[in-house]
Structure formats: C-alpha cells, structure tokens
Protein backbone atom coordinates (compact mmCIF):
# COMPACT_ATOMS: atom_id res chain seq x y z
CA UNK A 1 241.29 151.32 -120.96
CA UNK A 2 239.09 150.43 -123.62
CA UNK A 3 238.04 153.46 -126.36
CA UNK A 4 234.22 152.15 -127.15
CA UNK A 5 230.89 151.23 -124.68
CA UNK A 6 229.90 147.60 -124.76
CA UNK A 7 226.25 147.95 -124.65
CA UNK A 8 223.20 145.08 -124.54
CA UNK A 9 219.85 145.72 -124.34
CA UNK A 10 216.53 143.98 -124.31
CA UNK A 11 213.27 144.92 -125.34
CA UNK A 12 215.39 146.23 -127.59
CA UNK A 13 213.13 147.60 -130.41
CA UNK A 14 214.26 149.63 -132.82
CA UNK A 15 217.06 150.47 -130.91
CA UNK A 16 216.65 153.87 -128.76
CA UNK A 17 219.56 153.37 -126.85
CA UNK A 18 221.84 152.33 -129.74
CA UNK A 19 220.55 155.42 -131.99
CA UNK A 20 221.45 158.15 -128.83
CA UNK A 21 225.19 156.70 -129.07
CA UNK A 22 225.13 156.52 -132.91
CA UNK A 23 223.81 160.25 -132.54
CA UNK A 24 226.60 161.23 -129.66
CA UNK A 25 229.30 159.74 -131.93
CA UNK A 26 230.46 157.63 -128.94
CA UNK A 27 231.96 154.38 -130.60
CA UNK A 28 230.42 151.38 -129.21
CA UNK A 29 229.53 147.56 -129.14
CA UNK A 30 226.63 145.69 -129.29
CA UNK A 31 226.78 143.15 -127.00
CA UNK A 32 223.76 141.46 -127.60
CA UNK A 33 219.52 142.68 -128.40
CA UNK A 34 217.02 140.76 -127.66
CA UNK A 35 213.05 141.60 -128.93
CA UNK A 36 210.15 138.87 -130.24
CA UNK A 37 208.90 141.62 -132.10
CA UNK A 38 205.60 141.23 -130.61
CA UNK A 39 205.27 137.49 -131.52
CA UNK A 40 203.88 135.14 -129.10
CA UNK A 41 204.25 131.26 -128.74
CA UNK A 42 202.03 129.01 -127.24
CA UNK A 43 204.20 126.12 -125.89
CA UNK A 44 205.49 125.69 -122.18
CA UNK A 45 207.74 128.13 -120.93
CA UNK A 46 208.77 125.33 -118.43
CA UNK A 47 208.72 122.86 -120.71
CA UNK A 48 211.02 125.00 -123.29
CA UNK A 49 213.71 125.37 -120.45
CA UNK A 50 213.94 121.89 -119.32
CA UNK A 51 214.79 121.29 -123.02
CA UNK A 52 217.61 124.01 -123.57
CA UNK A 53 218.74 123.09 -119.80
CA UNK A 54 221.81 121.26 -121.34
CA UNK A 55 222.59 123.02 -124.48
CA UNK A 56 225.36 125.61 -124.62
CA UNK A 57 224.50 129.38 -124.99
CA UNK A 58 224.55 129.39 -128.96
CA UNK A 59 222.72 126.36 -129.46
CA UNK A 60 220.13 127.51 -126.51
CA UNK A 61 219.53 130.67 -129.11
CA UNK A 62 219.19 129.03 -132.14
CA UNK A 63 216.40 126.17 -130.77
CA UNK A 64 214.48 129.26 -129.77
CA UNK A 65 214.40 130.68 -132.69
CA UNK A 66 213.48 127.66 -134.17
CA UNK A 67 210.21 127.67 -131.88
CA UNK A 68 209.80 131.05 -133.10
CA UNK A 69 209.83 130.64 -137.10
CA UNK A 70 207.34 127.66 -136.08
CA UNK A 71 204.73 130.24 -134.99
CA UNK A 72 204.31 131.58 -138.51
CA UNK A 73 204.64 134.94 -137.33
CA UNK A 74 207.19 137.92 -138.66
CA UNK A 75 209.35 139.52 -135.95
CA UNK A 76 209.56 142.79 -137.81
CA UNK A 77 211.46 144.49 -134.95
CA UNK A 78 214.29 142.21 -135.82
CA UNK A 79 214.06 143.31 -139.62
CA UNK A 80 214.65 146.93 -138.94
CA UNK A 81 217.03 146.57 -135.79
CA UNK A 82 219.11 145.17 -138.34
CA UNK A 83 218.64 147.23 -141.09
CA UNK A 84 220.44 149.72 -138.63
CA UNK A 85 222.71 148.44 -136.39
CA UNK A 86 225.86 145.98 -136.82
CA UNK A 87 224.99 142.63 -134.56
CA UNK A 88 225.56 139.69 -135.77
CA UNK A 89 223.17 136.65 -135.85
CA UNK A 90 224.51 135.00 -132.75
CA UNK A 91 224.33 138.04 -130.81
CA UNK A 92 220.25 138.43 -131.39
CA UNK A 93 217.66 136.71 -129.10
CA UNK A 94 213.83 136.56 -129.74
CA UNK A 95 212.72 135.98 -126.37
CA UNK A 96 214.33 137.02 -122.66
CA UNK A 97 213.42 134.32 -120.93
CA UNK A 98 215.53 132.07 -122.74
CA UNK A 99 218.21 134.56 -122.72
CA UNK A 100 221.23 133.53 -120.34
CA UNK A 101 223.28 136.33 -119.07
CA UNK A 102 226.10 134.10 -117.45
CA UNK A 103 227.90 134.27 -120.62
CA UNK A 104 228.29 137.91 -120.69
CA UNK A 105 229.28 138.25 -117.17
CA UNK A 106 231.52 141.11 -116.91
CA UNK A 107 231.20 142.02 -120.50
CA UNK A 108 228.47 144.69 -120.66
CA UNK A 109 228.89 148.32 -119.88
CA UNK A 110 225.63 149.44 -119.98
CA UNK A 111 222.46 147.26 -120.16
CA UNK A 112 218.79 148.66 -121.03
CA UNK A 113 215.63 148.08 -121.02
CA UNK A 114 211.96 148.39 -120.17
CA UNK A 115 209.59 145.53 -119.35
CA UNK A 116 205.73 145.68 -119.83
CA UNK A 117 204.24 146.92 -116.68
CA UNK A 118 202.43 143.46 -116.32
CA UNK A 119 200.69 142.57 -112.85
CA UNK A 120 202.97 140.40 -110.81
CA UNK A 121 201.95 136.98 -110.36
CA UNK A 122 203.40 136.95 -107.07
CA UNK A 123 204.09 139.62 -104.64
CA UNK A 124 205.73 138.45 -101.47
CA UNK A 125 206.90 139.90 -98.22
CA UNK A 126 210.80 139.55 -99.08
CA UNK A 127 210.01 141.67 -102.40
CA UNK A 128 213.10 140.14 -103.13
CA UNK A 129 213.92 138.74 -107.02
CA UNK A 130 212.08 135.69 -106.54
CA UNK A 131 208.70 137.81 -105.79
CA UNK A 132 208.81 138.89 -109.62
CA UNK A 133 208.38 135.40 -111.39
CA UNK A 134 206.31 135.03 -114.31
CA UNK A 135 206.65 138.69 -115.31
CA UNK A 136 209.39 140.05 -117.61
CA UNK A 137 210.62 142.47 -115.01
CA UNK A 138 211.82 139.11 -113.37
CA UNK A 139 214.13 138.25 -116.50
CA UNK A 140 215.27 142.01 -117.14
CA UNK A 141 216.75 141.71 -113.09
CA UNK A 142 217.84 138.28 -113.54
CA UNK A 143 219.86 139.21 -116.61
CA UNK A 144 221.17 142.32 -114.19
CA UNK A 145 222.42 139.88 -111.20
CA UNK A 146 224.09 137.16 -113.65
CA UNK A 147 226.27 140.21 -115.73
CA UNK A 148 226.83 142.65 -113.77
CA UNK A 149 226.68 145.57 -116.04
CA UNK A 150 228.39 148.86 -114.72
CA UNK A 151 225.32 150.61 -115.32
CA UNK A 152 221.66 149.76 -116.49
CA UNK A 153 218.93 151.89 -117.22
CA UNK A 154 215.40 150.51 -117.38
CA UNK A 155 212.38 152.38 -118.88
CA UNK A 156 208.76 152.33 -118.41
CA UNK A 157 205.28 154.17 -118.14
CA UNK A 158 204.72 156.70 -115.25
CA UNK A 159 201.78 154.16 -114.18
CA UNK A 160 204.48 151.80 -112.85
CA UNK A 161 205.23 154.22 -109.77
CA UNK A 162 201.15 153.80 -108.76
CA UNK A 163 200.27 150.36 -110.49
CA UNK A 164 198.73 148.42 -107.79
CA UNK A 165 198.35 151.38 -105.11
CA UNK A 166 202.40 151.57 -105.52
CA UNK A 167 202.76 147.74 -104.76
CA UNK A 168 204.55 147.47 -107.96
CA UNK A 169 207.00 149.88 -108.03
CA UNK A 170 207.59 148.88 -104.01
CA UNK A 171 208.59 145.41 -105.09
CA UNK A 172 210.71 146.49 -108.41
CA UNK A 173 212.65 148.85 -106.66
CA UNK A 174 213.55 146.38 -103.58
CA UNK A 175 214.60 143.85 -106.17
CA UNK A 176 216.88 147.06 -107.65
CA UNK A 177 218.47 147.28 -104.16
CA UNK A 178 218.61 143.70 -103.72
CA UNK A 179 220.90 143.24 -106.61
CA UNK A 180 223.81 145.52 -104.84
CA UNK A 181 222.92 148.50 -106.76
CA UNK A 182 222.83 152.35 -106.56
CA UNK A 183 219.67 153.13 -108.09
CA UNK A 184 218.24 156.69 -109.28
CA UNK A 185 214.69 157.03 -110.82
CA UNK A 186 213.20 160.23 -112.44
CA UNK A 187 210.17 161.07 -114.73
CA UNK A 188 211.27 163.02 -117.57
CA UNK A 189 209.37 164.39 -120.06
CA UNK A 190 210.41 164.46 -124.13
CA UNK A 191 209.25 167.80 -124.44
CA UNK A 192 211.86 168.94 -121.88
CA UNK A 193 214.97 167.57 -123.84
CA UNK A 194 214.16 168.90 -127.34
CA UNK A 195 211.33 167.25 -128.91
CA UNK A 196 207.98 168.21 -129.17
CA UNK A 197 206.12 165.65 -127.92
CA UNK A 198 204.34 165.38 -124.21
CA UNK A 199 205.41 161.96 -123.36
CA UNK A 200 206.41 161.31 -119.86
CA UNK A 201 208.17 158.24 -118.96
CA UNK A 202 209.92 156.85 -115.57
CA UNK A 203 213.85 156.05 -116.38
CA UNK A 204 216.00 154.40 -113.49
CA UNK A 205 219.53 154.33 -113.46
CA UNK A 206 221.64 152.05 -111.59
CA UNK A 207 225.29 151.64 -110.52
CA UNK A 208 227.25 149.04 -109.63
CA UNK A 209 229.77 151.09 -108.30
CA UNK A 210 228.13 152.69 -104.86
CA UNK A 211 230.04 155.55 -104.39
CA UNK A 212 229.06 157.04 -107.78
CA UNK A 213 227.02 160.31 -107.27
CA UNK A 214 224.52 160.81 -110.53
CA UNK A 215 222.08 163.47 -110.93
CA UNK A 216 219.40 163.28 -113.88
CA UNK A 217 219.66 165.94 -116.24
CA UNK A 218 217.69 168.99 -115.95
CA UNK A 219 214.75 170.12 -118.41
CA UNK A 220 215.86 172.41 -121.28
CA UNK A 221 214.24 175.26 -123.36
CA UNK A 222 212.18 173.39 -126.18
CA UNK A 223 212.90 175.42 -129.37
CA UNK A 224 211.07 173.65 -131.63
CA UNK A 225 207.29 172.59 -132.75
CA UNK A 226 205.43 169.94 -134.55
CA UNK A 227 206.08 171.96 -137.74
CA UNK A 228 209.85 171.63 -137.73
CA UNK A 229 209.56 167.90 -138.10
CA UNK A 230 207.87 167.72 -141.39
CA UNK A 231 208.27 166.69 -144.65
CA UNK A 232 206.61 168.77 -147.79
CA UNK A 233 203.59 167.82 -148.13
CA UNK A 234 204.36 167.18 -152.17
CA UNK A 235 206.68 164.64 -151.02
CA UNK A 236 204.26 162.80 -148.87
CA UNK A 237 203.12 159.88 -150.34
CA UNK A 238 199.74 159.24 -151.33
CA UNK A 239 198.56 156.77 -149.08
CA UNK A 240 198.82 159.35 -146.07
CA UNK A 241 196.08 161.28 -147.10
CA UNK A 242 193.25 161.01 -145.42
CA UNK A 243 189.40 160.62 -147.13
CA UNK A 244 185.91 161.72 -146.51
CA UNK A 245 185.66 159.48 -143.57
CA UNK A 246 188.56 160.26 -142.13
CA UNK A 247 188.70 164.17 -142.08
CA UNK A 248 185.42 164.26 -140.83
CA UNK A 249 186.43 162.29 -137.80
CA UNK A 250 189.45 164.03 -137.19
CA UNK A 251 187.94 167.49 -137.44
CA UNK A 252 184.91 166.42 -134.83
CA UNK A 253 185.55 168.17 -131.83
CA UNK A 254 184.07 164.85 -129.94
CA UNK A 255 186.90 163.36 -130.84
CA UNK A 256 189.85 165.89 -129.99
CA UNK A 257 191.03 163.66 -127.30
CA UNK A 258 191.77 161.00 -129.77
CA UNK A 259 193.03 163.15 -132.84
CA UNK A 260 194.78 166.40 -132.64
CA UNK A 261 195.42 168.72 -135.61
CA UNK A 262 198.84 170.52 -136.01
CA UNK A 263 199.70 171.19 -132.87
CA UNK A 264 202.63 172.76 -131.84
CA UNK A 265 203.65 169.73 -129.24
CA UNK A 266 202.14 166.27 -130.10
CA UNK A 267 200.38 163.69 -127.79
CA UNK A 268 202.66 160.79 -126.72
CA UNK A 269 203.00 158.97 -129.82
CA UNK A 270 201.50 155.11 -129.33
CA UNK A 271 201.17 151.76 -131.19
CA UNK A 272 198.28 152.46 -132.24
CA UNK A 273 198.81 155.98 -133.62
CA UNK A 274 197.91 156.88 -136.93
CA UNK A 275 194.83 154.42 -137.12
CA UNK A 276 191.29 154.53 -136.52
CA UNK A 277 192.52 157.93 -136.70
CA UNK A 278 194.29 158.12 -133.41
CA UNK A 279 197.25 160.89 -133.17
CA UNK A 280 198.25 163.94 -134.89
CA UNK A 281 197.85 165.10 -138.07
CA UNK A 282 198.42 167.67 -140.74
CA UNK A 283 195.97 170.05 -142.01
CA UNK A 284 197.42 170.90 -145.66
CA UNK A 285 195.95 174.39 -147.03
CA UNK A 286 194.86 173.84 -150.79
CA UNK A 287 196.82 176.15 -152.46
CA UNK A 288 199.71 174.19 -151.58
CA UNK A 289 198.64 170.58 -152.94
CA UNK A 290 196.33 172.24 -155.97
CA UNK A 291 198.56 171.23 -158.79
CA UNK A 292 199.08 167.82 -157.17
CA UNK A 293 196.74 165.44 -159.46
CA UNK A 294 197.48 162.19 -156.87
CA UNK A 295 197.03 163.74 -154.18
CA UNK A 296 193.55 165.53 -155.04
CA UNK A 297 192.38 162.02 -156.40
CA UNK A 298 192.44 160.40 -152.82
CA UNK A 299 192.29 163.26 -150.42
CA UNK A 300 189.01 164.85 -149.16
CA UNK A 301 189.31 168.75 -149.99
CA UNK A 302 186.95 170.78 -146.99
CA UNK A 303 187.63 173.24 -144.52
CA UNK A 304 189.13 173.50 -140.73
CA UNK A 305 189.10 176.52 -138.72
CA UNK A 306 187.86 179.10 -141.78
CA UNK A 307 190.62 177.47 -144.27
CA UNK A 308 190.03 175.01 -147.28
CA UNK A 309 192.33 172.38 -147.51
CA UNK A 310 193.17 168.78 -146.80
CA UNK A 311 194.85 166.34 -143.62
CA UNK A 312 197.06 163.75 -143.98
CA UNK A 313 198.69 161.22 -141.48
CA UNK A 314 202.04 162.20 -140.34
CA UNK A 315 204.35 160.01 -142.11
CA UNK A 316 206.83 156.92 -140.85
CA UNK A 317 209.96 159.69 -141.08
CA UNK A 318 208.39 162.21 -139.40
CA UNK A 319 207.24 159.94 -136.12
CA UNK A 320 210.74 158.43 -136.37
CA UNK A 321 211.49 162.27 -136.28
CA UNK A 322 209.68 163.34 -133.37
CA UNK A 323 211.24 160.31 -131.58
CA UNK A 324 214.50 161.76 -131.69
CA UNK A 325 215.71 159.35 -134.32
CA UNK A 326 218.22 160.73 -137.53
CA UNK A 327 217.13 160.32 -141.28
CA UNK A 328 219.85 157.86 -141.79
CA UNK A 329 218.08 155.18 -139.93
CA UNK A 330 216.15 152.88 -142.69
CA UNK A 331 212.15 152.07 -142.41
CA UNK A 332 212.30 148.34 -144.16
CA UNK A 333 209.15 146.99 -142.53
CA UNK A 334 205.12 147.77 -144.41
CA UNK A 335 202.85 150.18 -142.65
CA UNK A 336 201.45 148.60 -139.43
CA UNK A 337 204.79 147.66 -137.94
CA UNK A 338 206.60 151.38 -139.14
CA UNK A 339 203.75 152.90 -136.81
CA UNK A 340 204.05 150.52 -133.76
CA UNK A 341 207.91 150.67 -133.95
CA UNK A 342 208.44 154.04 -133.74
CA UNK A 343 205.13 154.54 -130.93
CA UNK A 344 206.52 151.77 -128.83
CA UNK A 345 210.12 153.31 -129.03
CA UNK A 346 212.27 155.28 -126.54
CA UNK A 347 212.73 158.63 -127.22
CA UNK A 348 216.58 158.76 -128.58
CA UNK A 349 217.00 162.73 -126.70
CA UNK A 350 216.04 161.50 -123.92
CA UNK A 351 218.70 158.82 -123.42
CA UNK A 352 221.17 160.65 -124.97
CA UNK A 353 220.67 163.57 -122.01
CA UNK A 354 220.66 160.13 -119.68
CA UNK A 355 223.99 159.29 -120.98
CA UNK A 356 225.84 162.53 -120.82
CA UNK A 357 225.24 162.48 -116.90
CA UNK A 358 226.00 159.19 -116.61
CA UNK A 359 229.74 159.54 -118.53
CA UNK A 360 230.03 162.51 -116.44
CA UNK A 361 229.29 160.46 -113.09
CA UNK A 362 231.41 157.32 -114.15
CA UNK A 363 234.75 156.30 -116.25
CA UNK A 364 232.56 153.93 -118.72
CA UNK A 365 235.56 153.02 -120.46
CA UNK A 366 237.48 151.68 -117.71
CA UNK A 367 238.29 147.73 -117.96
C-alpha cells in the first residue's frame, strides 16, 4: 500500500484538482496534465495522427509540441501550472487528442477533467463511445477506457444536463456506463462549500470498483462574504482602478446584470470578468485612499449609494481567492491570461469536499 494519490488530469488549467490536495495535505503524484492553454492549430487532426501513428509515447509529445510553438501562440496555462506544481516536461501535453493513455494504464488513481460542452458531431442510437467523435468529451472517455483510473471526476456547466433538449447529457452518461463504471453526478454550488461565489457546476464521479457506495457531500453554512477576500485597498495596485468611463458604467443600474458592486456573494466568476467591465467590483470610500497620491491620479473620485469614493477591479489574488485557491500559489502570467485562468478554473473547495467523500467511500491508496 502506497502512502501518496497518483493523480492526472486534463483540461488541466491552473490546476483545481492539484491545489484541493496541496490544500488537504494529502501527498500526491502528478501523473501527467495536459492543457493548450487556449491555443489553436490549424493543421489536420487526421493528418497529425497518421504522422505520430509510429512514434513512441515521448516522442508522440514532443512532435506536438513542436506543432504547437509553430503556431506563434503562448500557452500561458502551462506557464503558471508550472510555476505551481512539480511535473516534469515529459509528463505535460498541449493537446488531448494526441494524448495516449495506454501508457499509463493502471497507473492513475484519480483522473479529472471537464471538456467544453461542444455540440456532438455525431449522435447515434448506440450512444456508445464512438457516438462522441470529434468532440473533446470523446478523448476525456477514451483516455478513461485505455487507463483505467480508480476514480475520475469530470466537470462541466449545468447546461450540459439540458444541452440539446438533454440529448447531450443522454449520450455522455451512456458512454460513462459503457466504460464499466459506477457513475454519480450532482450540481453543487461554490457558495455551499465555503466560498462566496454563486457558481453552480455539474461534477460526476465514477468508480471502477462497482460495489463502492459514494454520496456527494452535503451543502454547508457559508460564513463568509465578498469582503473577507480582499486585499487593502492601499495595496492594490494602480492599474485596478477604474476611470471616468468605467465607474460610470459600473454604477448604471442598466447594467447591474453585467457589473455588481460589493456584494456579499459574487456572480460566477468568467473569462471574461473584469473587462468591458464585466464582474464585481469594489467601491472604495475616499477617506480611505485620500492620502494615496497614485491612486487619486488614475481613479475617478464620485459617489455610489449617498457615499463619495472610488471602484476598482478586484485584483488577480483576490479572484484566485474566491476560487478557493491559497496565497502561496504564484500569478507569473500579464493581465488577460491572470483573469481567464482563474474564471475558467474549478473551484479548489469544491473538489476538496468531492475528495473527502470519495477517500471515505474507497481505499485510494491501495495498489
């Protein structure tokens, strides 16, 4: 019996899954991640695989990465997953369908992940694996039924469950069963497991093991707000404060769906947060930025609700923050990526709640 978790995952990101058993102090290994940060390349999927068709796993990896620094294009998800997590080289991927999972047969523990909710090219009457090709979901199983992890957990938007009048989660969770699995799925909400932050999301669990009996975990008193999450405001830099422009949009009631000022529980964080003013932000009363020269220079000084002051973006830390993630983990990437990162994320409470019911349900450790 082993004393860590061999964990992979795949649209990895900035590592959710990772951070809840960092935060848990459960040793573990990474396996492998796998994330093209976004990047996309243009040539032949086909035409790719015929060439990596007899090249060995490691060699497979690095011509695709190749194909990848061809693009001209930055995977910054790969800059900060390893600004925070030991993996080595050989061990990343850019792209899962290039990824072969015959290699790790037997090896994983615990595989996640969460493909886009895409519209199936194909949706047959066997809803079997095969019905899935040309979306990710395909891979994400495919990579299930050549390992074999004890356990997986995939992630996605509530929409999946009604996407195509429920055609899509029909097919995804036949493929689930088709792959010999005991599978669980749930919505569960951040705000329920300790952050304050109304983002829903569906989470499935499966098993390889049949006779395992999971439950999900159940909601918990939130005891904290938006507030608790901040950083003081003298310490903010700059560049988050908002101008003329800006505070007038955010303080427009025609646009309250969009932006939302200090609220006690924030809006599902997104990709796009933070600009065009979309998302949450701070209002700052004067008094407490009035000796600050920089930040009076930039920031528009009016009033919202009766008080004069200014707003200001919520900053990289504090999303990372309200996505469950500790201060230890290191922002390395410029603005644009820091905001998509942590709004495309996993909230790290969340799994680590997952987690806890699923050591309780299974020996993880077992060989």
């Amino acid at each position: 019996m082993k004393d860590f978790i061999n964990i992979a995952t795949v649209f990895s990101g900035i590592g959710a899954p990772e951070q809840a058993l960092h935060k848990m102090g459960v040793k573990h290994n990474i396996v492998f991640a796998c994330d093209n940060g976004e990047v996309e390349i243009k040539k032949d999927v086909d035409e790719i695989k015929a060439e990596i068709a007899s090249l060995n796993n490691d060699e497979a990896n690095e011509y695709i990465k190749s194909i990848y620094s061809k693009s001209g294009k930055h995977n910054y998800m790969k800059d900060s997953y390893f600004a925070n997590y030991d993996i080595n080289e050989k061990n990343w991927y850019e792209d899962i369908r290039f990824l072969d999972g015959k290699p790790y047969k037997g090896k994983v523990d615990i595989l996640v992940g969460g493909s886009p909710c895409q519209s199936f090219s194909i949706i047959g009457k066997r809803a079997g694996l095969e019905d899935t090709r040309g979306t990710l979901f395909y891979d994400y199983a495919r990579l299930i039924k050549e390992i074999k992890p004890k356990v997986f957990i995939y992630e996605n938007v509530p929409g999946m469950l009604t996407h195509d009048k429920g055609n899509t989660w029909k097919v995804i969770n036949s493929v689930f069963d088709s792959l010999g699995y005991k599978v669980y799925k749930s919505l569960l909400n951040a705000k329920d497991f300790g952050i304050p932050q109304d983002r829903q999301r569906l989470f499935v669990v499966g098993f390889k093991d049949k006779n395992v009996n999971f439950e999900f975990p159940q909601p918990i008193n939130l005891t904290t707000k938006f507030f608790d999450y901040l950083e003081a405001n003298n310490d903010v830099e700059v560049k988050h404060y908002l101008g003329k422009k800006g505070f007038e949009f955010v303080t427009n009631p025609k646009y309250r769906n969009r932006a939302r000022i200090n609220p006690e529980i924030i809006q599902t964080q997104k990709a796009n947060q933070q600009f065009n003013w979309n998302g949450d932000f701070v209002f700052v009363p004067y008094e407490e930025i009035a000796n600050n020269e920089k930040i009076l220079e930039r920031a528009y000084v009016s009033e919202w609700n009766g008080r004069r002051g200014v707003i200001r973006q919520l900053t990289y830390r504090e999303c990372l923050r309200l996505m469950g993630f500790s201060d230890d983990f290191n922002v390395v990437v410029p603005n644009v990526p820091a905001y998509r990162q942590a709004g495309n994320s996993i909230v790290v409470n969340v799994l680590e709640a997952i987690y806890k019911k699923i050591f309780e349900a299974v020996n993880i450790y077992e060989d």
